[in-house]
N, C-alpha and C. Protein backbone atom coordinates (compact mmCIF):
# COMPACT_ATOMS: atom_id res chain seq x y z
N UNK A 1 -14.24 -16.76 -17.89
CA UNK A 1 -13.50 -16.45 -16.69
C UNK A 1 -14.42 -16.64 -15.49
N UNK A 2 -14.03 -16.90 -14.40
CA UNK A 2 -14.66 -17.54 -13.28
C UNK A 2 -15.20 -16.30 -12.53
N UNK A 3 -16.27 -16.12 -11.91
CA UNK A 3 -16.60 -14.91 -11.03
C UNK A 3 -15.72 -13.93 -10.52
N UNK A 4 -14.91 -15.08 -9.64
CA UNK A 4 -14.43 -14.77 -8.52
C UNK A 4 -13.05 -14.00 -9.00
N UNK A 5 -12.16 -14.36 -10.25
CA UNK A 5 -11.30 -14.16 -10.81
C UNK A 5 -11.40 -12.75 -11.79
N UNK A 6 -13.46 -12.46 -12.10
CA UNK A 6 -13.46 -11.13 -12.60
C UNK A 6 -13.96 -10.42 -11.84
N UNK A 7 -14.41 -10.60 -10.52
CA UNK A 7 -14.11 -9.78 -9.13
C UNK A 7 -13.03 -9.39 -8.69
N UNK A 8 -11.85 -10.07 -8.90
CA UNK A 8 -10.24 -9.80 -8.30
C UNK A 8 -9.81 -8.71 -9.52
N UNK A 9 -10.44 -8.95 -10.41
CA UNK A 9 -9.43 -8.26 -11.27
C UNK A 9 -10.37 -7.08 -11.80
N UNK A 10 -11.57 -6.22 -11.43
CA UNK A 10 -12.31 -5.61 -11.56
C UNK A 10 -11.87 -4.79 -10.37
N UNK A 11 -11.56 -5.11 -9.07
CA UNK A 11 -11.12 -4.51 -7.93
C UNK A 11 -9.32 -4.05 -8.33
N UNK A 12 -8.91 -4.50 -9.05
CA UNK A 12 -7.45 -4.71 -9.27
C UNK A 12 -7.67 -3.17 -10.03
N UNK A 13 -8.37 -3.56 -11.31
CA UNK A 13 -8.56 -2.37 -12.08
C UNK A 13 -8.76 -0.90 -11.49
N UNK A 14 -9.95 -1.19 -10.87
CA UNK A 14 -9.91 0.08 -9.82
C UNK A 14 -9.22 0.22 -8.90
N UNK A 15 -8.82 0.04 -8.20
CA UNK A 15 -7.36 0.46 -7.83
C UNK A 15 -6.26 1.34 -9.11
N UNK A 16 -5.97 0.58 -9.65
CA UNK A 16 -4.87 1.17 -10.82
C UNK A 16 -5.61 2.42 -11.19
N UNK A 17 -6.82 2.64 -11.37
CA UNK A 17 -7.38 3.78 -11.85
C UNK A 17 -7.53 4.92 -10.83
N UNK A 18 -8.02 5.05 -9.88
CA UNK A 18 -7.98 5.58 -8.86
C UNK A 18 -6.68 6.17 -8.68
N UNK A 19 -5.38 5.25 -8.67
CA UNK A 19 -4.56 5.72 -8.10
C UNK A 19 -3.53 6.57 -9.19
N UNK A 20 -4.20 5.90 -10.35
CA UNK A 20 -3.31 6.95 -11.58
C UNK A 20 -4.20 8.28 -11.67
N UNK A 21 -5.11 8.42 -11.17
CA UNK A 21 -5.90 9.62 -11.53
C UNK A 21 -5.20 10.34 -10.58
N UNK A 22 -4.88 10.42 -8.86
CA UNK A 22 -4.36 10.54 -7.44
C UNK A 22 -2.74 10.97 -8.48
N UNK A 23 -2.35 10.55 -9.23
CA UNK A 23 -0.80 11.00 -10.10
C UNK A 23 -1.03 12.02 -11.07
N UNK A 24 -2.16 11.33 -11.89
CA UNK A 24 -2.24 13.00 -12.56
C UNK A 24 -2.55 13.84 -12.04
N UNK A 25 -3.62 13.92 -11.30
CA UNK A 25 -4.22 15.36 -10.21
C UNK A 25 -2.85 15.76 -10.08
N UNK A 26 -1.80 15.23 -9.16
CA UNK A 26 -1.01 15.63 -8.40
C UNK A 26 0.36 16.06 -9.59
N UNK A 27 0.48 15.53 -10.76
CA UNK A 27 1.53 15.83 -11.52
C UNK A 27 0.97 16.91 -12.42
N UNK A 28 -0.07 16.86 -13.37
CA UNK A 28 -0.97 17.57 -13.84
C UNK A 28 -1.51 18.77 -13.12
N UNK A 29 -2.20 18.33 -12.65
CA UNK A 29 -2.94 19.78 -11.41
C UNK A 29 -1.94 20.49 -11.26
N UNK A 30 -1.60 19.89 -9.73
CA UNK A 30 -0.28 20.57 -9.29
C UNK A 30 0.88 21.17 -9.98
N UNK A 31 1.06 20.65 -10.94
CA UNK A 31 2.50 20.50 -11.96
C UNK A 31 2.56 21.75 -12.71
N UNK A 32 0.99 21.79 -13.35
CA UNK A 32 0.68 22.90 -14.89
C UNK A 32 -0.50 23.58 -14.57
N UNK A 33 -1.63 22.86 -13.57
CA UNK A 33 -2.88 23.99 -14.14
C UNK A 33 -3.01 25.09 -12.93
N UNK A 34 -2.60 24.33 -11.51
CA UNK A 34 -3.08 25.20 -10.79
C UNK A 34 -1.26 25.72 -9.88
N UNK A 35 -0.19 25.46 -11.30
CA UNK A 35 1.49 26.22 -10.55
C UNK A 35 1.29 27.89 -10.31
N UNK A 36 0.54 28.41 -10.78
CA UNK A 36 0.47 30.32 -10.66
C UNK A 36 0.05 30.16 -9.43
N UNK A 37 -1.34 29.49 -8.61
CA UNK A 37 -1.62 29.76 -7.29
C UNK A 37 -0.93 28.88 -6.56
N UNK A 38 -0.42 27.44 -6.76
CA UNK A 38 0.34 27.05 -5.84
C UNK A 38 1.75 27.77 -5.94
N UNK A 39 2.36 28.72 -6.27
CA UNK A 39 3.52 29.25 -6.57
C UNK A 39 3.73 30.54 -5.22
N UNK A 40 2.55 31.23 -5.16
CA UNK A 40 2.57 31.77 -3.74
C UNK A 40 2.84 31.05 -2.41
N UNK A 41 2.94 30.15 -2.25
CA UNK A 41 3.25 29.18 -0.90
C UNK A 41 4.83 28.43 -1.54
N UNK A 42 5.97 28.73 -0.63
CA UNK A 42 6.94 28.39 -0.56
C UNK A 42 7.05 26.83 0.12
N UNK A 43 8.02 26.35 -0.15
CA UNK A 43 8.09 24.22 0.69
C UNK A 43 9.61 24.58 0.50
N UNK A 44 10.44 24.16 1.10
CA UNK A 44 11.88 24.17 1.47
C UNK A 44 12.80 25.01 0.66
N UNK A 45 12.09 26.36 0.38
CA UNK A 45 12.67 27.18 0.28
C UNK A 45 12.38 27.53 -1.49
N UNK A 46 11.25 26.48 -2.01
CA UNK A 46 10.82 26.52 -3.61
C UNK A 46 9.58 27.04 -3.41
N UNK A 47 9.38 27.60 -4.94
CA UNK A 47 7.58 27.65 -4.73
C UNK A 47 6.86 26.23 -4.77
N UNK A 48 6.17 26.27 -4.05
CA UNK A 48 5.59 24.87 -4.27
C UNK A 48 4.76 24.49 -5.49
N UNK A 49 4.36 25.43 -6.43
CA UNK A 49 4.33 24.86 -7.81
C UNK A 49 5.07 24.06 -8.76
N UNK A 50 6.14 24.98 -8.62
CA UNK A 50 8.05 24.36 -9.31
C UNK A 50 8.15 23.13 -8.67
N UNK A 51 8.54 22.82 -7.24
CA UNK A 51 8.59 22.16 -6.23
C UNK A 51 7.92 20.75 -7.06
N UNK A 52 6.04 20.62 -7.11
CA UNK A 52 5.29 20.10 -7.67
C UNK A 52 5.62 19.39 -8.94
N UNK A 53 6.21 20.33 -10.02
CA UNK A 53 6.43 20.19 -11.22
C UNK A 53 7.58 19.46 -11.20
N UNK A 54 8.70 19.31 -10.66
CA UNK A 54 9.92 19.07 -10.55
C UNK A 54 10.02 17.33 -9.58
N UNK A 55 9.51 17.93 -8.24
CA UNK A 55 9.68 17.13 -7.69
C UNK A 55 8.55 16.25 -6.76
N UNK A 56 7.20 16.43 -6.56
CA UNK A 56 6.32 16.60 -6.11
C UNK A 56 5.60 15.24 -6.85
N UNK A 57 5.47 14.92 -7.79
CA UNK A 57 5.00 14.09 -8.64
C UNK A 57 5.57 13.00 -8.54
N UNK A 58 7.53 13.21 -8.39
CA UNK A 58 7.56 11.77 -8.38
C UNK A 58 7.87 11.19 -7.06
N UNK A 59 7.67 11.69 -6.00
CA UNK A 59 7.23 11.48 -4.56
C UNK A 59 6.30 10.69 -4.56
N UNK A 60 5.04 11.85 -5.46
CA UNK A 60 3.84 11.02 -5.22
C UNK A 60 3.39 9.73 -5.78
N UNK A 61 4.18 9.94 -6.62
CA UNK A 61 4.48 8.40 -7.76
C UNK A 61 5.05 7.01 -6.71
N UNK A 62 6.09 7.00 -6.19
CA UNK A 62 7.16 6.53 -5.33
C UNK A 62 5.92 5.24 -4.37
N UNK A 63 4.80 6.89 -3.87
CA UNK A 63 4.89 6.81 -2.34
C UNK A 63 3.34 5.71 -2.78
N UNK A 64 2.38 6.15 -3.80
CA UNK A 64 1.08 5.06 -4.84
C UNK A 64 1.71 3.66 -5.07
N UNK A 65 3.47 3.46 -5.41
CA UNK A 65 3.73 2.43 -5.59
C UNK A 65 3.67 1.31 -4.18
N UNK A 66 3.82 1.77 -3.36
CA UNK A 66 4.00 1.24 -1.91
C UNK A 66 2.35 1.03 -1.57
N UNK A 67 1.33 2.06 -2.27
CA UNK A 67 -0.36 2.34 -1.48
C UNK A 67 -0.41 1.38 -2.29
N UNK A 68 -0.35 0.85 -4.38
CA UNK A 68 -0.42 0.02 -5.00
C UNK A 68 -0.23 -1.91 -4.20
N UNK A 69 1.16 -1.48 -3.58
CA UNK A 69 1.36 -2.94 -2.85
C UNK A 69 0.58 -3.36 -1.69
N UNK A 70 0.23 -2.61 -0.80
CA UNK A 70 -0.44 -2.67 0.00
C UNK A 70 -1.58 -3.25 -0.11
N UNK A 71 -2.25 -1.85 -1.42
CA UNK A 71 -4.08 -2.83 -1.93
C UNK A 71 -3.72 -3.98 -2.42
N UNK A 72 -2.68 -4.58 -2.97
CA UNK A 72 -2.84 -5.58 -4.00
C UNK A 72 -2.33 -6.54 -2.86
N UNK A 73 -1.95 -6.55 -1.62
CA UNK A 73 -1.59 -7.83 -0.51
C UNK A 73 -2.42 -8.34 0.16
N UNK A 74 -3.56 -6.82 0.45
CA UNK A 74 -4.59 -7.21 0.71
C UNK A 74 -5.76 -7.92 0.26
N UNK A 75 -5.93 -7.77 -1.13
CA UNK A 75 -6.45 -8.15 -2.49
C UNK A 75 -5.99 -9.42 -2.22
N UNK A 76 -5.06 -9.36 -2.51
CA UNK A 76 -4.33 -11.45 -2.85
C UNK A 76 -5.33 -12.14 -1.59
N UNK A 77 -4.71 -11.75 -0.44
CA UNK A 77 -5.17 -12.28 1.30
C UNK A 77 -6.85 -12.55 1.09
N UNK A 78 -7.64 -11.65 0.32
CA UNK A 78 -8.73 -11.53 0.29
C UNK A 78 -9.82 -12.74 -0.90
N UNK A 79 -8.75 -13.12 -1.57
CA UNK A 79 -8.86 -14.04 -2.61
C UNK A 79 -7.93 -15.49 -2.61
N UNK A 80 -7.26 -15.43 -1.70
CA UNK A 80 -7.01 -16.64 -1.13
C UNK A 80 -5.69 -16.67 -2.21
N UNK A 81 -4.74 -15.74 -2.37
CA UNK A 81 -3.88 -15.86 -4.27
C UNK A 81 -2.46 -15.71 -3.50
N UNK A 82 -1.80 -16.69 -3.24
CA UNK A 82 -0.47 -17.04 -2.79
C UNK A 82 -0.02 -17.56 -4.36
N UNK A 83 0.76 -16.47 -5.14
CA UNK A 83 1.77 -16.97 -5.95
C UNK A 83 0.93 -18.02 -7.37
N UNK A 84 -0.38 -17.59 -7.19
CA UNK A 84 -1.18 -18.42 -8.53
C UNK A 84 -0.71 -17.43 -9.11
């Protein structure tokens, strides 16, 4: 494989990793380990643990898919990758 092609895709990787870890923290963490103390702070009228567990995760899921497109347009732009 060519340098430049296991540079793109070494940066690609990290990204994906980074940003799945940024999902578990936030589905995991938030969701199961730390719902007893986030459960004292209310968000639209839920505890924001439940909130987290329920709905919080796949927000944050949603919102990585859009941060995902972003790095990876920039990525392409940066590697010269129109549609190879």
């Amino acid at each position: 494989m060519a340098p430049q092609k296991q540079t793109y895709w070494k940066k690609n990787l990290r990204y994906l990793t980074i940003l799945l870890l940024v999902w578990f923290a936030v589905s995991f963490g938030a969701g199961i380990l730390f719902v007893d103390n986030l459960n004292t702070l209310r968000f639209g009228g839920f505890k924001l643990g439940f909130w987290f567990a329920q709905q919080g995760s796949i927000y944050t899921f949603v919102i990585l898919i859009f941060v995902y497109i972003f790095l990876m347009n920039k990525l392409d732009n940066q590697f010269n990758k129109k549609g190879d």
